[in-house]
C-alpha atoms as a PDB file:
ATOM      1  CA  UNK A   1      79.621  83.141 208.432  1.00  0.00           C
ATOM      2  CA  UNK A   2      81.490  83.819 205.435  1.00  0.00           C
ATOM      3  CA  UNK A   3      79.247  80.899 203.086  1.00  0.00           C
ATOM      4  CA  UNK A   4      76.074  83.245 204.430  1.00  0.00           C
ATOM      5  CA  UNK A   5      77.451  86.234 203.614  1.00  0.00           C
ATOM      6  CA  UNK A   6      78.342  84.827 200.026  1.00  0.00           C
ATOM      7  CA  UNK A   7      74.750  83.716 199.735  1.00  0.00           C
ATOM      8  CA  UNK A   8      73.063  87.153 201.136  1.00  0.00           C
ATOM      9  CA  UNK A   9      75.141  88.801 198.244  1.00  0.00           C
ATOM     10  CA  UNK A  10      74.200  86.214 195.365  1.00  0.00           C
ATOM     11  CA  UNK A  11      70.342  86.308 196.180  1.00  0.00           C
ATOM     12  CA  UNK A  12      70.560  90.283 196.031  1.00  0.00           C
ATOM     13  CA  UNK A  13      72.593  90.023 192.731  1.00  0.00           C
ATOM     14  CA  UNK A  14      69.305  87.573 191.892  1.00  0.00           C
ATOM     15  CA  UNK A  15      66.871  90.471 192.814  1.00  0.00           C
ATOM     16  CA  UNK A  16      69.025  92.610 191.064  1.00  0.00           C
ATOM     17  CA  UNK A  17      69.346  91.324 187.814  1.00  0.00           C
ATOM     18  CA  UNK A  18      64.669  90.364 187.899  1.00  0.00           C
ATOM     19  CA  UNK A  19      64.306  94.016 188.645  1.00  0.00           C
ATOM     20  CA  UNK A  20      65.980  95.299 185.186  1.00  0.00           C
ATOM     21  CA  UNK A  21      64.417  96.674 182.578  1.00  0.00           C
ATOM     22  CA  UNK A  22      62.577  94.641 179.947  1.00  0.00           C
ATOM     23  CA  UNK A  23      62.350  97.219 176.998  1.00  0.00           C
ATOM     24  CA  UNK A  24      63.104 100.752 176.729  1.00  0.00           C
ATOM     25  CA  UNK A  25      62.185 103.232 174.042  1.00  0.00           C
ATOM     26  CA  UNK A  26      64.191 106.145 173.629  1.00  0.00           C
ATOM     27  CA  UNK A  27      61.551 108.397 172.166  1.00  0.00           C
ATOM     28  CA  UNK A  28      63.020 110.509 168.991  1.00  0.00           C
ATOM     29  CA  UNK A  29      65.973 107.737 168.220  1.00  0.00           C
ATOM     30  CA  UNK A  30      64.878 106.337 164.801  1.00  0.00           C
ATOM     31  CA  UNK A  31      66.635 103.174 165.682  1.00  0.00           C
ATOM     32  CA  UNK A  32      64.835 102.848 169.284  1.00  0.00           C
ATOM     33  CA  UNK A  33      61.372 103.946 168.178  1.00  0.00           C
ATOM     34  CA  UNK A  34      61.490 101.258 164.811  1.00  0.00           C
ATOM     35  CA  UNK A  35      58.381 101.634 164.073  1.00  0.00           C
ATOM     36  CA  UNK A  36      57.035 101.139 167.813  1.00  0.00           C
ATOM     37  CA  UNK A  37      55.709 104.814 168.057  1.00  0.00           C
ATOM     38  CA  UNK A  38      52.484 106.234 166.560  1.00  0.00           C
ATOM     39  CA  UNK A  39      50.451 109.717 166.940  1.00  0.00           C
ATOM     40  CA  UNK A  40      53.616 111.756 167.979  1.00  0.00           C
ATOM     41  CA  UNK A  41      54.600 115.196 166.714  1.00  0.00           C
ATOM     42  CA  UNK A  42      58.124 115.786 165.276  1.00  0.00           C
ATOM     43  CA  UNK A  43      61.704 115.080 166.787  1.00  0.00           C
ATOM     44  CA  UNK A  44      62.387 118.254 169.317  1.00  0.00           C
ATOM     45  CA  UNK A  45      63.685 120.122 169.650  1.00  0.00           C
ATOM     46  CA  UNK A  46      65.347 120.032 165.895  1.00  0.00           C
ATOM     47  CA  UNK A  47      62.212 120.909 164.696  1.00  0.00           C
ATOM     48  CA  UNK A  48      61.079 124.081 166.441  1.00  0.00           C
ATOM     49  CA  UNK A  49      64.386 124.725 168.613  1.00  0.00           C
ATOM     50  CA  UNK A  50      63.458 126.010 172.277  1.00  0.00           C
ATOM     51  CA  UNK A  51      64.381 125.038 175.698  1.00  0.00           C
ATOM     52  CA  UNK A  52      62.297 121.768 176.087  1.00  0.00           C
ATOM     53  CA  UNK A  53      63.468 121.784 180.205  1.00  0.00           C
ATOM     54  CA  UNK A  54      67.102 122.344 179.065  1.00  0.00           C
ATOM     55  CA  UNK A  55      67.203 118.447 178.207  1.00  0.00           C
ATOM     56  CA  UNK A  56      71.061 118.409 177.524  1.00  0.00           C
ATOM     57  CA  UNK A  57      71.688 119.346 181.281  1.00  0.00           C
ATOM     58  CA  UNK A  58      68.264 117.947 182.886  1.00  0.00           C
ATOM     59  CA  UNK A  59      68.927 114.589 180.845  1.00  0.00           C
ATOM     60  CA  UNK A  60      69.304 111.308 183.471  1.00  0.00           C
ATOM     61  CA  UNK A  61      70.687 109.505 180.418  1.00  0.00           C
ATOM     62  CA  UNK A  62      73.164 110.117 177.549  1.00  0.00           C
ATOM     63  CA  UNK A  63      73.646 113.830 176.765  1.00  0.00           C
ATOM     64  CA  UNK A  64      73.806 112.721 173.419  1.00  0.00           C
ATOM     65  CA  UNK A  65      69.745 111.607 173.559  1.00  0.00           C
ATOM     66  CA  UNK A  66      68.450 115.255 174.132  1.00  0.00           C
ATOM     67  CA  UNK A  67      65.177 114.216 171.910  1.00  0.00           C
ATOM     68  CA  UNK A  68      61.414 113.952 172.477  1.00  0.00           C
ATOM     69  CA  UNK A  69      58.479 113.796 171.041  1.00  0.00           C
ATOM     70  CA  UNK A  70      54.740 115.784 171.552  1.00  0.00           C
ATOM     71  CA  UNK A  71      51.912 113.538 172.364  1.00  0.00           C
ATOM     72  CA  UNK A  72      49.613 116.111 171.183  1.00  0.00           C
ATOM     73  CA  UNK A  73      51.051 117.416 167.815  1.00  0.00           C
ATOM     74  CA  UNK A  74      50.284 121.301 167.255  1.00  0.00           C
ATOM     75  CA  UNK A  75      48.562 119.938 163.935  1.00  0.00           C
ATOM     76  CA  UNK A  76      46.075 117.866 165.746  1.00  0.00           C
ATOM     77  CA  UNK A  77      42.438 118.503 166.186  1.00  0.00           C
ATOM     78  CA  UNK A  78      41.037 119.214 170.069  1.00  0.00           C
ATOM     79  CA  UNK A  79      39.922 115.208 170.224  1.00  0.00           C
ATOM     80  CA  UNK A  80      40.862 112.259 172.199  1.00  0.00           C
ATOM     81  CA  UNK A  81      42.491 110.816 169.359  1.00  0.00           C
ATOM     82  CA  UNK A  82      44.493 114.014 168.772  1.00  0.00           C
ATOM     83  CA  UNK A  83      45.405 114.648 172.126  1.00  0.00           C
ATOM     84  CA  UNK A  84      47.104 110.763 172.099  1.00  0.00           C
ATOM     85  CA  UNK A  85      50.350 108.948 171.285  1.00  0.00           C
ATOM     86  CA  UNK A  86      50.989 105.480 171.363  1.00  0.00           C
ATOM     87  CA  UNK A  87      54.041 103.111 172.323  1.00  0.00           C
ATOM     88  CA  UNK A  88      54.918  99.510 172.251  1.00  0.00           C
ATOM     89  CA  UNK A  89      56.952  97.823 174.457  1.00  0.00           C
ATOM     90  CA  UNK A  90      57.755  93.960 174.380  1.00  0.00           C
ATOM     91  CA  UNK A  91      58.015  91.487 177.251  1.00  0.00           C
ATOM     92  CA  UNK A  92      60.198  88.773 175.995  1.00  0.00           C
ATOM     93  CA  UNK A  93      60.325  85.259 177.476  1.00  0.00           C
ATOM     94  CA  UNK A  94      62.726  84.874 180.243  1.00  0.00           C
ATOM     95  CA  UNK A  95      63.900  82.258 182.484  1.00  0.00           C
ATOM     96  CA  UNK A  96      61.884  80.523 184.931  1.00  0.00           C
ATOM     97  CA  UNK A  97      63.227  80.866 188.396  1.00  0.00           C
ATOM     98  CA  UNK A  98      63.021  77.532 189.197  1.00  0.00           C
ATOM     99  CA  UNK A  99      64.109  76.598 186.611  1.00  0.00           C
ATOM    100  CA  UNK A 100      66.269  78.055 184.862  1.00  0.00           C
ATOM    101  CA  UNK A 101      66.546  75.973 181.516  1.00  0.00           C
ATOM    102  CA  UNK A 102      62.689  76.373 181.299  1.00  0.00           C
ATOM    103  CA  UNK A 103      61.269  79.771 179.262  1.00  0.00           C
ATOM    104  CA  UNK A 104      58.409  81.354 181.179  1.00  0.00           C
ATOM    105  CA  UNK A 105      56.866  84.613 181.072  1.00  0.00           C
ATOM    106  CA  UNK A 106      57.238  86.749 183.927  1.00  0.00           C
ATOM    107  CA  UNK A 107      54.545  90.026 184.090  1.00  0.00           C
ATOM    108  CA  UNK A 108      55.665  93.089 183.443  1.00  0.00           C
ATOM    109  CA  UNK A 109      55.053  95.096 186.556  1.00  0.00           C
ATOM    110  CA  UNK A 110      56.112  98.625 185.937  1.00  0.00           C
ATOM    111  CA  UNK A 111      56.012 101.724 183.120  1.00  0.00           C
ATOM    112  CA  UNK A 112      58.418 104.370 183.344  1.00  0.00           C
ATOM    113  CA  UNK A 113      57.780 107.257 181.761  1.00  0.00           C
ATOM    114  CA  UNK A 114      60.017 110.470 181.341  1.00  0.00           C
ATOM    115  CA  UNK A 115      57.704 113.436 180.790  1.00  0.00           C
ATOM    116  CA  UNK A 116      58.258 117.283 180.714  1.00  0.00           C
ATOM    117  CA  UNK A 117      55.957 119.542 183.226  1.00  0.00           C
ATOM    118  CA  UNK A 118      56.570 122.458 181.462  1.00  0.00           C
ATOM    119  CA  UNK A 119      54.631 125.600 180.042  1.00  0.00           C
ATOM    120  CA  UNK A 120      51.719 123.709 179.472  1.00  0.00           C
ATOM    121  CA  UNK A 121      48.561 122.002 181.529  1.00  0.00           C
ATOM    122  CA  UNK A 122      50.784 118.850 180.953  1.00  0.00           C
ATOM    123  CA  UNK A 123      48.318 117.173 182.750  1.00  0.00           C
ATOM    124  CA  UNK A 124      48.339 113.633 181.225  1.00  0.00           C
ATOM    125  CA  UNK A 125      46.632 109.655 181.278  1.00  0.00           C
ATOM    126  CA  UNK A 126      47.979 106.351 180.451  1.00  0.00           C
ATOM    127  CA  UNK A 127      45.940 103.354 179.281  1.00  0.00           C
ATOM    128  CA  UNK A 128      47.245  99.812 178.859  1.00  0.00           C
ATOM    129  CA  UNK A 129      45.760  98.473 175.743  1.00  0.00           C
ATOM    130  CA  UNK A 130      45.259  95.035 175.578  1.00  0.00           C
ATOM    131  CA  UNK A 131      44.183  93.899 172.383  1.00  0.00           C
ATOM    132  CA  UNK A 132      42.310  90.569 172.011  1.00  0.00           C
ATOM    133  CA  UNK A 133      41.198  89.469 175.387  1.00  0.00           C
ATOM    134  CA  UNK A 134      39.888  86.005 176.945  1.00  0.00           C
ATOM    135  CA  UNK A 135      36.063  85.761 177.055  1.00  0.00           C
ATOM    136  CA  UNK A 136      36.567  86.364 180.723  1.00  0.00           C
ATOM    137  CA  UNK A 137      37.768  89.863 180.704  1.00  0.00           C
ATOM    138  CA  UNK A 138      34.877  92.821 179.381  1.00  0.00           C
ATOM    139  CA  UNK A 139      37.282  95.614 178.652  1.00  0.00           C
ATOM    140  CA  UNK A 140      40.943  95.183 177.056  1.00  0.00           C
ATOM    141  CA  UNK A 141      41.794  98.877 177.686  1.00  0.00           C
ATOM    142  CA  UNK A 142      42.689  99.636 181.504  1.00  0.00           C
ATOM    143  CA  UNK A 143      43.464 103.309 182.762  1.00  0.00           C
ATOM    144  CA  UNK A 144      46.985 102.971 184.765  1.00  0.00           C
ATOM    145  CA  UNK A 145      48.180 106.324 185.943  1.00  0.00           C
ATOM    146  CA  UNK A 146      46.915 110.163 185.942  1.00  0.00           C
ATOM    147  CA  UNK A 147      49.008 113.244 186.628  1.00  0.00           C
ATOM    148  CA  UNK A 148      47.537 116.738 187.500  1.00  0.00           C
ATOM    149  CA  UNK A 149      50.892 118.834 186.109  1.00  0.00           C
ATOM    150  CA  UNK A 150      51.883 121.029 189.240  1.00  0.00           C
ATOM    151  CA  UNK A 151      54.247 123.242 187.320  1.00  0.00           C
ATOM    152  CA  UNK A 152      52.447 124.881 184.527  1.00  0.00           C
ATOM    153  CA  UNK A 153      53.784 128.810 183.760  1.00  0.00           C
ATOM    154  CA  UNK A 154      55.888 128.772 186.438  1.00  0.00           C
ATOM    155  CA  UNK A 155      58.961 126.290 185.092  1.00  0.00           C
ATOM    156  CA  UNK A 156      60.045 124.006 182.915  1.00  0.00           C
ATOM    157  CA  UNK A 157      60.737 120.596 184.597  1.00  0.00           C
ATOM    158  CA  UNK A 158      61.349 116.617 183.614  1.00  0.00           C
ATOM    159  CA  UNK A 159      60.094 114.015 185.165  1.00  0.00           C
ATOM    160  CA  UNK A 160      59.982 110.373 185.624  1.00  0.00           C
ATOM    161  CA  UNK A 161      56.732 108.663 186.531  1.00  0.00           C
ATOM    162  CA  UNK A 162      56.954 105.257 187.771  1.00  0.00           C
ATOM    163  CA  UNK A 163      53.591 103.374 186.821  1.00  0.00           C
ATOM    164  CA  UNK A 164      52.553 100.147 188.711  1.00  0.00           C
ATOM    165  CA  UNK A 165      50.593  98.146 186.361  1.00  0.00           C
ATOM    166  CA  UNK A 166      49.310  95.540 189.150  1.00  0.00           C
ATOM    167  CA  UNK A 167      45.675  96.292 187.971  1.00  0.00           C
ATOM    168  CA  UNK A 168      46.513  94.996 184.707  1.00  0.00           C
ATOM    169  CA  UNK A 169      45.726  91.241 184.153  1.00  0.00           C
ATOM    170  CA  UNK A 170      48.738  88.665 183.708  1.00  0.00           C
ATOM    171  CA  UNK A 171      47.698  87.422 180.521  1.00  0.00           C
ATOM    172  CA  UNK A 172      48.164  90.798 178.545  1.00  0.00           C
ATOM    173  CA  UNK A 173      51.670  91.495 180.853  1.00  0.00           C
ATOM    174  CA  UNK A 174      53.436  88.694 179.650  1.00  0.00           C
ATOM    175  CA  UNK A 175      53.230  89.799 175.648  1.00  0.00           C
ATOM    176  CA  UNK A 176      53.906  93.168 173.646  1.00  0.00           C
ATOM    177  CA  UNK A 177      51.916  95.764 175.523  1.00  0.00           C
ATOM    178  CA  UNK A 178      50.584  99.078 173.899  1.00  0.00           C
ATOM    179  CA  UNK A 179      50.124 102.358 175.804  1.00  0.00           C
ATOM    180  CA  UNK A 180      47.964 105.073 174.810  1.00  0.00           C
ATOM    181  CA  UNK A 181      49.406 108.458 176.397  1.00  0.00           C
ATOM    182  CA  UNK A 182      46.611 111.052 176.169  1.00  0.00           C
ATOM    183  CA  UNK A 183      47.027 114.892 177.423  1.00  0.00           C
ATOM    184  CA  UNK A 184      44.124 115.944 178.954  1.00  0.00           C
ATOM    185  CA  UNK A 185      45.271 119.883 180.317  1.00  0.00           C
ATOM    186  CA  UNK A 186      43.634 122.714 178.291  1.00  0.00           C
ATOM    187  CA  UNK A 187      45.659 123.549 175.212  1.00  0.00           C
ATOM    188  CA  UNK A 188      47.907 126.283 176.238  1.00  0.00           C
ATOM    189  CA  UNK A 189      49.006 129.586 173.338  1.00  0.00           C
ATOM    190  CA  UNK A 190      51.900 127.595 171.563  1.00  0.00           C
ATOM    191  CA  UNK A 191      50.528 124.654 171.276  1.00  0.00           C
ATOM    192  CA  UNK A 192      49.639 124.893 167.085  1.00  0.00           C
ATOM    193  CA  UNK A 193      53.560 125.647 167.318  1.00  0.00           C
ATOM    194  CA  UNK A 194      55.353 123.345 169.558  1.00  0.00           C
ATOM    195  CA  UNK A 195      52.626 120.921 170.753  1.00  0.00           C
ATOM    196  CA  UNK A 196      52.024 119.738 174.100  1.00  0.00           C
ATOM    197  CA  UNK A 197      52.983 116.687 176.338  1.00  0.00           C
ATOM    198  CA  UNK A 198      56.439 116.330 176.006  1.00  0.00           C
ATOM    199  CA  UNK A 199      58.072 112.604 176.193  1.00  0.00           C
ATOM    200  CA  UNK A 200      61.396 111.391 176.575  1.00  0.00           C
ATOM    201  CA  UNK A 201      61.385 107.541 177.278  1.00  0.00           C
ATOM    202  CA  UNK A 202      59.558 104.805 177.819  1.00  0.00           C
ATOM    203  CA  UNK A 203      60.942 101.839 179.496  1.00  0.00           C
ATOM    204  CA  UNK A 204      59.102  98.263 180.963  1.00  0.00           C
ATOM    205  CA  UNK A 205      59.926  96.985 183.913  1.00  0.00           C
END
């Protein structure tokens, strides 16, 4: 009894330790975003103060990360490519599970995203973007996730959207992946001020 109890807790240590996180991207930390962020507004709130959801006290992480970043900068034209942001997050190789001296990829299988519902029409889309593809695949870009913000005018809230990517082929989730993050609400009165679409992490599961 006791050598199956030992085992029951090693395999769930086992699918413990497949189900962490792969990369994660503290949005407005210089050293975490290294160059892996593109089409964002300024850090916030040090640029234009203001609540932003109270993030100190709202945070899940470190108080010490209150930071995000706009996806649609208040200096950015009413377009597709102004309403977007992008982020890269890396799958690196990791051990096989049969064998474990063997480097495999394993897909990546989820997106987190930590986004504030605030003010705003924060409505909001994700696309993975795939880059090169085989000769057997028409369209690198694939839409993953949409959100139809439920909270707009009334309160200021953050939250975390878990995005299954199982609609994305294997052979672009076992490299560097880029997401496009595109608001799609209507701009709302501040926006040429504070911007809209606010985003505190990104992390690959």
């Amino acid at each position: 009894m006791k050598k199956l109890i030992l085992l029951a807790i090693i395999l769930l240590s086992i699918g413990t330790a497949l189900a962490l996180t792969t990369d994660f991207l503290q949005i407005g930390d210089a050293t975490s975003e290294d160059a892996r962020i593109s089409g964002f507004g300024p850090i916030e709130p040090d640029t234009h103060g203001g609540n932003w959801g109270g993030m100190v006290s709202s945070l899940e992480l470190s108080p010490s990360d209150n930071k995000c970043r706009v996806a649609w900068e208040g200096t950015e034209g009413d377009t597709n490519e102004g309403r977007s942001a992008h982020i890269t997050l890396d799958n690196p190789e990791k051990p096989c599970w049969k064998n474990s001296n063997k480097m495999c990829a394993k897909p990546a299988k989820t997106l987190i995203l930590r986004v504030l519902d605030g003010q705003a029409d924060d409505n909001f889309m994700v696309f993975a973007e795939c880059g090169e593809k085989p000769k057997t695949c028409k369209d690198p870009t694939f839409l993953i996730y949409e959100y139809d913000g439920k909270n707009t005018g009334v309160k200021e809230e953050w939250k975390t959207h878990e995005i299954d990517m199982a609609g994305v082929p294997n052979w672009c989730r076992v490299k560097p992946m880029t997401f496009r993050i595109m608001a799609t609400g209507n701009a709302w009165a501040d926006r040429s001020t504070y911007g809209q679409l606010a985003i505190d992490y990104a992390e690959l599961e």
